[in-house]
Protein backbone atom coordinates (compact mmCIF):
# COMPACT_ATOMS: atom_id res chain seq x y z
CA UNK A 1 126.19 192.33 51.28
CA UNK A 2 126.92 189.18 49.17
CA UNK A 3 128.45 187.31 51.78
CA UNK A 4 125.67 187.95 54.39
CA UNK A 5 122.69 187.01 52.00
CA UNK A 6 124.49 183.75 51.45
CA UNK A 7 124.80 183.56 55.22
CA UNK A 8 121.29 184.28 55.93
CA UNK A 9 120.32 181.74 53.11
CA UNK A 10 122.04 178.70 55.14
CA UNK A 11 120.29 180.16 58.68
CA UNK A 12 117.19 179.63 56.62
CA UNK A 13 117.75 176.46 54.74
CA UNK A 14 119.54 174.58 58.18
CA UNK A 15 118.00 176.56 61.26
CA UNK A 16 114.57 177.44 59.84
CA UNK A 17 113.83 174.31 57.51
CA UNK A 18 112.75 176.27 54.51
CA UNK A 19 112.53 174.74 51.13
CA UNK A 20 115.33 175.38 48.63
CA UNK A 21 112.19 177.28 46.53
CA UNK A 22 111.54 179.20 49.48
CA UNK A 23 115.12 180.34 50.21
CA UNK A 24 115.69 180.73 46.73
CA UNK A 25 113.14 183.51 46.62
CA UNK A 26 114.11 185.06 49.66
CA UNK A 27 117.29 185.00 47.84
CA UNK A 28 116.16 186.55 44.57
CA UNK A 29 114.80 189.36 46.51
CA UNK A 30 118.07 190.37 48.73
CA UNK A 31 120.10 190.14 45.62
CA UNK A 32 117.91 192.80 43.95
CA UNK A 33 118.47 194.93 46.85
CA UNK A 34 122.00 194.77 47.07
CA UNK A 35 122.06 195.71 43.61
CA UNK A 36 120.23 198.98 44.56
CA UNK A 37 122.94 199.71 46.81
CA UNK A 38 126.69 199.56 45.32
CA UNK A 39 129.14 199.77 47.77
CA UNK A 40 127.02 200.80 50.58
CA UNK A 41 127.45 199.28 54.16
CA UNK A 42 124.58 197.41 55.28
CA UNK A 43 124.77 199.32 58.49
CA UNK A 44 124.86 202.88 56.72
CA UNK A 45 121.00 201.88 55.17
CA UNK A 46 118.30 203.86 56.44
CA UNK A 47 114.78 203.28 56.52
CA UNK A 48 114.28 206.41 53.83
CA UNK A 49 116.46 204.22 51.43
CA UNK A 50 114.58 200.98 52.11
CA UNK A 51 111.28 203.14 51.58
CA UNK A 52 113.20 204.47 48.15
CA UNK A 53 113.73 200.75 47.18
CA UNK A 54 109.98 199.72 47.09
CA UNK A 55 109.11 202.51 45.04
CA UNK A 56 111.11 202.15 42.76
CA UNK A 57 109.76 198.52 42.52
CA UNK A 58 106.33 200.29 42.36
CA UNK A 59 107.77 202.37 39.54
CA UNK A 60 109.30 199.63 37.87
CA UNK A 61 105.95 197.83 36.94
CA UNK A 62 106.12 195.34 39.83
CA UNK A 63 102.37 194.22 41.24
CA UNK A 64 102.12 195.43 44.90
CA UNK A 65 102.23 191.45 45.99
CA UNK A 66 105.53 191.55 44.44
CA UNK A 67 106.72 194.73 46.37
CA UNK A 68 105.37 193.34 49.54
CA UNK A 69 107.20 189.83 49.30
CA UNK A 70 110.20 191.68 48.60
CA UNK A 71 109.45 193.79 51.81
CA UNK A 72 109.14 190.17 53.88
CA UNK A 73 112.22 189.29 52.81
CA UNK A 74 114.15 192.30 53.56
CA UNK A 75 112.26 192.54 56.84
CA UNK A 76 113.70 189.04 57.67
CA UNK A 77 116.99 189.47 56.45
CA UNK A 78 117.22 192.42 58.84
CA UNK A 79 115.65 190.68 61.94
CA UNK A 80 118.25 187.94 61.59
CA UNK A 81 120.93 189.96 61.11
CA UNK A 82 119.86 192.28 64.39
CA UNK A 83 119.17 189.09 66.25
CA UNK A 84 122.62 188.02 65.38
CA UNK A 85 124.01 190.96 66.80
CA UNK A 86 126.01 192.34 63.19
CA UNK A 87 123.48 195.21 63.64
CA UNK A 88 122.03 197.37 66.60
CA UNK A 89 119.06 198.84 64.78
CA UNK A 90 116.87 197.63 62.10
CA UNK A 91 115.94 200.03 59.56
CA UNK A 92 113.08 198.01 58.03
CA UNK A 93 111.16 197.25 61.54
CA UNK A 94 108.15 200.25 61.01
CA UNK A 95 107.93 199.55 57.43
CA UNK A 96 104.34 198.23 56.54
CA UNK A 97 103.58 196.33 53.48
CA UNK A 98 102.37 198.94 50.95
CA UNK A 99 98.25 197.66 50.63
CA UNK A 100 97.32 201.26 49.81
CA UNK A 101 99.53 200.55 46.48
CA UNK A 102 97.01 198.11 44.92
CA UNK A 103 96.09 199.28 41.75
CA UNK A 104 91.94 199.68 41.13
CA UNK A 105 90.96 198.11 37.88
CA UNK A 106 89.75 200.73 35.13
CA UNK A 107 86.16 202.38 36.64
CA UNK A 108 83.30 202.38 33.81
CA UNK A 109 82.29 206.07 33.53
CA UNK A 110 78.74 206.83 33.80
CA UNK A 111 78.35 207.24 30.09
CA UNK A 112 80.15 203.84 29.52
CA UNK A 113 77.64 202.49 31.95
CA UNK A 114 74.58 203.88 30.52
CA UNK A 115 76.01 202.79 27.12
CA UNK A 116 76.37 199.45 28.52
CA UNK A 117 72.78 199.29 29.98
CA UNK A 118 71.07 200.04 26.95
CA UNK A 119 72.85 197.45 24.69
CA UNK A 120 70.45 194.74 25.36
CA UNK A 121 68.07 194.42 23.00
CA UNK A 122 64.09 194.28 24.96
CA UNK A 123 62.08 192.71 22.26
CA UNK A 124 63.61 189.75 23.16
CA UNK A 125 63.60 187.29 25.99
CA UNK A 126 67.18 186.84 26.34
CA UNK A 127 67.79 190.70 25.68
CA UNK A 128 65.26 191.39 29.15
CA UNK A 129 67.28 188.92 30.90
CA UNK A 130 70.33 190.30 29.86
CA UNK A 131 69.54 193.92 31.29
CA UNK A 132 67.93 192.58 34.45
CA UNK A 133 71.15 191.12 35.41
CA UNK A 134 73.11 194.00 34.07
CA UNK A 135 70.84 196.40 36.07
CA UNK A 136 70.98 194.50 39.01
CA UNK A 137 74.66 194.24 39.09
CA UNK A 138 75.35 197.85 38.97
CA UNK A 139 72.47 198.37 41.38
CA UNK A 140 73.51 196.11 43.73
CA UNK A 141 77.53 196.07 43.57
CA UNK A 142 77.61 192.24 43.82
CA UNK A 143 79.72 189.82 42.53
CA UNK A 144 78.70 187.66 39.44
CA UNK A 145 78.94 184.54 41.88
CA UNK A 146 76.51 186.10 43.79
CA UNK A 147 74.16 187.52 40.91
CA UNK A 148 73.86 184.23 39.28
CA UNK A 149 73.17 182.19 42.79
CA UNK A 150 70.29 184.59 43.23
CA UNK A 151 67.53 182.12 43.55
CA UNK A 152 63.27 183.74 42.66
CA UNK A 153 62.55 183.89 46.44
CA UNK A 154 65.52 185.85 47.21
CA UNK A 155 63.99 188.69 45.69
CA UNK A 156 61.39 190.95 47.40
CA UNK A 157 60.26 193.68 44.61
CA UNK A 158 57.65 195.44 47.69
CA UNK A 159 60.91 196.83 49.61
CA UNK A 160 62.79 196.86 46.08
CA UNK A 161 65.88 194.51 48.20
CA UNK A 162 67.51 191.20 47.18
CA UNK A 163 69.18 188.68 49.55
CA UNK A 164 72.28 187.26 48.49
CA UNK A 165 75.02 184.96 50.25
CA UNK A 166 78.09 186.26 49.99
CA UNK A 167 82.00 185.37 51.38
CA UNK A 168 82.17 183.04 54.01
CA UNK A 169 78.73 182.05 53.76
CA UNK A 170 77.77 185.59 55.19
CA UNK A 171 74.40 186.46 54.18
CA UNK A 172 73.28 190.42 53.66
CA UNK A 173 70.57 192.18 52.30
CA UNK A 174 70.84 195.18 49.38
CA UNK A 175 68.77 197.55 47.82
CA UNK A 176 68.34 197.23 43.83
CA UNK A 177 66.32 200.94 43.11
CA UNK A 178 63.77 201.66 40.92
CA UNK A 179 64.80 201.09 37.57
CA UNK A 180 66.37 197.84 38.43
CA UNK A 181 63.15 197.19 40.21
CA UNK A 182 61.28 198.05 36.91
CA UNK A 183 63.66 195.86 34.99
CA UNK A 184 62.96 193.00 36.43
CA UNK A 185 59.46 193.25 36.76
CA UNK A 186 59.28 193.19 32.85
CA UNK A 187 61.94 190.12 33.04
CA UNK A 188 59.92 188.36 35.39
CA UNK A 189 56.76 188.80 33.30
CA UNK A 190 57.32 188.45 29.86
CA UNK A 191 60.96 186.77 29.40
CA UNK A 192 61.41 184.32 32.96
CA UNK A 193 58.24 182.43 32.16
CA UNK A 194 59.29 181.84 27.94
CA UNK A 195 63.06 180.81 29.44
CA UNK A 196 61.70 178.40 31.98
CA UNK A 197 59.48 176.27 29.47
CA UNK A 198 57.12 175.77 32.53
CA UNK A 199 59.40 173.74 35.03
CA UNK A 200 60.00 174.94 38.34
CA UNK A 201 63.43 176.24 38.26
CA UNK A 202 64.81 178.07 41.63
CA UNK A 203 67.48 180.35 40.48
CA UNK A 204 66.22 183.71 39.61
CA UNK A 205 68.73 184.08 35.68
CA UNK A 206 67.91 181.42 33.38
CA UNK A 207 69.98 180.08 30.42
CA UNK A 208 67.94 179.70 27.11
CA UNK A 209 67.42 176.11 27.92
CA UNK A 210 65.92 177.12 31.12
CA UNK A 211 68.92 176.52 32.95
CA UNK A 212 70.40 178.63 36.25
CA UNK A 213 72.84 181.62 33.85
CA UNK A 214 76.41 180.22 34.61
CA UNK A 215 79.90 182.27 35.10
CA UNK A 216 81.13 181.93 31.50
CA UNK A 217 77.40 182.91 29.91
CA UNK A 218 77.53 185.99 31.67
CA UNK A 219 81.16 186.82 30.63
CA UNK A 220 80.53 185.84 27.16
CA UNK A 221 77.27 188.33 26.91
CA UNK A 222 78.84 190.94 29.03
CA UNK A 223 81.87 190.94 26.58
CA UNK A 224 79.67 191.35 23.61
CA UNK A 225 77.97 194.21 24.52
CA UNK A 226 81.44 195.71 25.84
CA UNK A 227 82.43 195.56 22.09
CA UNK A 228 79.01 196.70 21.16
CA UNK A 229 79.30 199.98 23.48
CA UNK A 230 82.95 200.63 22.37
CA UNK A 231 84.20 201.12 25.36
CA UNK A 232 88.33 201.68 25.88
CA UNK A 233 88.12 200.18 29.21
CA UNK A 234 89.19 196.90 30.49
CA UNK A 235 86.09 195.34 31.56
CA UNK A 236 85.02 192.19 33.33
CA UNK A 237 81.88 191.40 35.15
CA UNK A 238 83.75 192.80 38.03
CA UNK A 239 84.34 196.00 36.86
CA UNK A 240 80.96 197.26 37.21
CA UNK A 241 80.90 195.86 41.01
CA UNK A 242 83.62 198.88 41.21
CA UNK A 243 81.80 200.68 39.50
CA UNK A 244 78.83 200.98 41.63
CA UNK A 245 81.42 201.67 44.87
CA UNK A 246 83.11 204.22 43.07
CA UNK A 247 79.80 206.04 41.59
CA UNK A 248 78.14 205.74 45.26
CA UNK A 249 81.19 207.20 46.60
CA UNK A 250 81.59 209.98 44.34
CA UNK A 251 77.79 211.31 45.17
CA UNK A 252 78.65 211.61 49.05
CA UNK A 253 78.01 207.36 50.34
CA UNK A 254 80.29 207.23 53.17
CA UNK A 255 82.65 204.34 53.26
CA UNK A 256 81.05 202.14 56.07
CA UNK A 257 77.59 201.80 53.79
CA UNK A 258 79.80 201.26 50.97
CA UNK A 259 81.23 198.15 52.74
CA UNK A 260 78.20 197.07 54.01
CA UNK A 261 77.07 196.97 50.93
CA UNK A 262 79.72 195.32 49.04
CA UNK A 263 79.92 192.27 51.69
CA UNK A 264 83.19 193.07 52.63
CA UNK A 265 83.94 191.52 55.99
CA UNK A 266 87.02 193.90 56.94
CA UNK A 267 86.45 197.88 55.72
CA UNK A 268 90.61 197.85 55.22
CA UNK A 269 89.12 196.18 51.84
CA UNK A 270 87.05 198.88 51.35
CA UNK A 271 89.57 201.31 51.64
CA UNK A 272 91.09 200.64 48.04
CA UNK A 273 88.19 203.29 47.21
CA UNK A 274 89.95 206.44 49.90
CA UNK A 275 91.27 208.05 46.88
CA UNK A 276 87.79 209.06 46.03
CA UNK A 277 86.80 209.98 49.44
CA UNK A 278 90.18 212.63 49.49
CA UNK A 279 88.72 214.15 45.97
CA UNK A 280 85.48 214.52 47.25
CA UNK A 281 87.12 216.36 50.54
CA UNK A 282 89.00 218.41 48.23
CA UNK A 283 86.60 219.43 46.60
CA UNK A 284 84.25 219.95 49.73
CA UNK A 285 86.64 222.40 50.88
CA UNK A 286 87.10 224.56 47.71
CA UNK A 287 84.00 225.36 47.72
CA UNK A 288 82.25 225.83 51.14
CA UNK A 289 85.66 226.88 52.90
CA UNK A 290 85.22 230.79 54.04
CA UNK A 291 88.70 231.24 53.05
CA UNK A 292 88.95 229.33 49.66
């Protein structure tokens, strides 16, 4: 197989114009390959074998943009080798790049999260601001980009909503509940007003020096009250975005509100989250099935 990878390297460095980084990991990739298969004739490999090869990738620690690269360059390396007529069939044609392998980040339990929620401390105005934001982030399932752009008049407490601008400049609308609704009441009373030192400040978080919150602040609090809760989790302000999908999900949301709600333009995104939807059918099953 040697000899054709360094074939199909010139096709691609004279025919195709790629750059010698390029074809070298194209390369890289085919040579790993062949090393899976000792002394096997490229025409004898099936597309069970090439299936084999990724998972073992999968099982060998590599990320699932890794695996899918390597898929690319095994799906060229057949093409050309099909289109130059030193093979009828090509075993890697139906083989799709494995998106259903990405891994989800660790999901707060709902004792981490109600550990996490009552970390702030309310006497003070920097401890109501910091659970209005974490309240409204597991409420809402929104990304810190968006929480912190949330400006005062984005915010309609009567229908209990918040507006927010999210990918692409697509705007959407999502409900925050009652206790986030409660929360920031009391921030907006008694800890808004001491942060903003009376200027007129649009965004709805403010920094001790009556600033908009930034990025890094929220990290930075977030990560001391992660330490605070001792939780064994990997958190980052984006964990508890997943963990508002996964916790809706678990109680019966179906997956299109779940999307809606998470501003995700394209519900193949969402679908990082079936595994929960298969437990829950599972489980469905076992116990209103006649037969179970």
């Amino acid at each position: 197989m040697d000899a054709l990878i360094q074939e199909f390297s010139e096709y691609l460095r004279i025919e195709k114009r790629h750059s010698p980084h390029t074809v070298a990991g194209y390369c890289r990739d085919l040579r790993r390959f062949a090393r899976a298969f000792p002394g096997i004739e490229i025409s004898a490999l099936t597309t069970a074998q090439i299936r084999g090869f990724l998972l073992l990738l999968r099982d060998d620690g590599l990320s699932p943009s890794s695996i899918a690269r390597s898929l690319s360059s095994i799906k060229s390396f057949f093409r050309y080798l099909c289109e130059d007529k030193q093979l009828k069939e090509n075993p890697a044609e139906i083989l799709e790049t494995p998106r259903r392998w990405r891994k989800l980040p660790d999901v707060l339990s709902l004792a981490d999260v109600d550990s996490l929620l009552r970390c702030p401390d309310l006497k003070t105005p920097l401890g109501l601001r910091n659970q209005a934001m974490l309240e409204v982030l597991y409420a809402t399932g929104m990304r810190v980009s968006e929480l912190i752009s949330v400006k005062g008049h984005n915010l309609d407490l009567i229908t209990g909503s918040l507006r927010t601008m999210g990918k692409g400049s697509k705007e959407r609308i999502v409900p925050i509940g009652m206790v986030a609704r409660r929360v920031l009441e009391d921030y907006l009373l008694n800890s808004r007003p001491v942060l903003a030192k009376g200027q007129k400040v649009e965004a709805l978080f403010l920094t001790r020096r009556g600033k908009a919150m930034t990025r890094q602040g929220f990290w930075k609090l977030l990560k001391g009250y992660v330490q605070q809760s001792n939780i064994k989790a990997t958190v980052s302000p984006h964990t508890l975005r997943h963990a508002f999908a996964t916790h809706l999900l678990e109680r019966g949301a179906d997956l299109r509100s779940v999307q809606q709600m998470l501003g995700h333009a394209d519900i193949s995104t969402t679908q990082i989250y079936t595994h929960i939807l298969e437990k829950r059918m599972l489980e469905v099953h076992d116990q209103f099935h006649p037969r179970h």
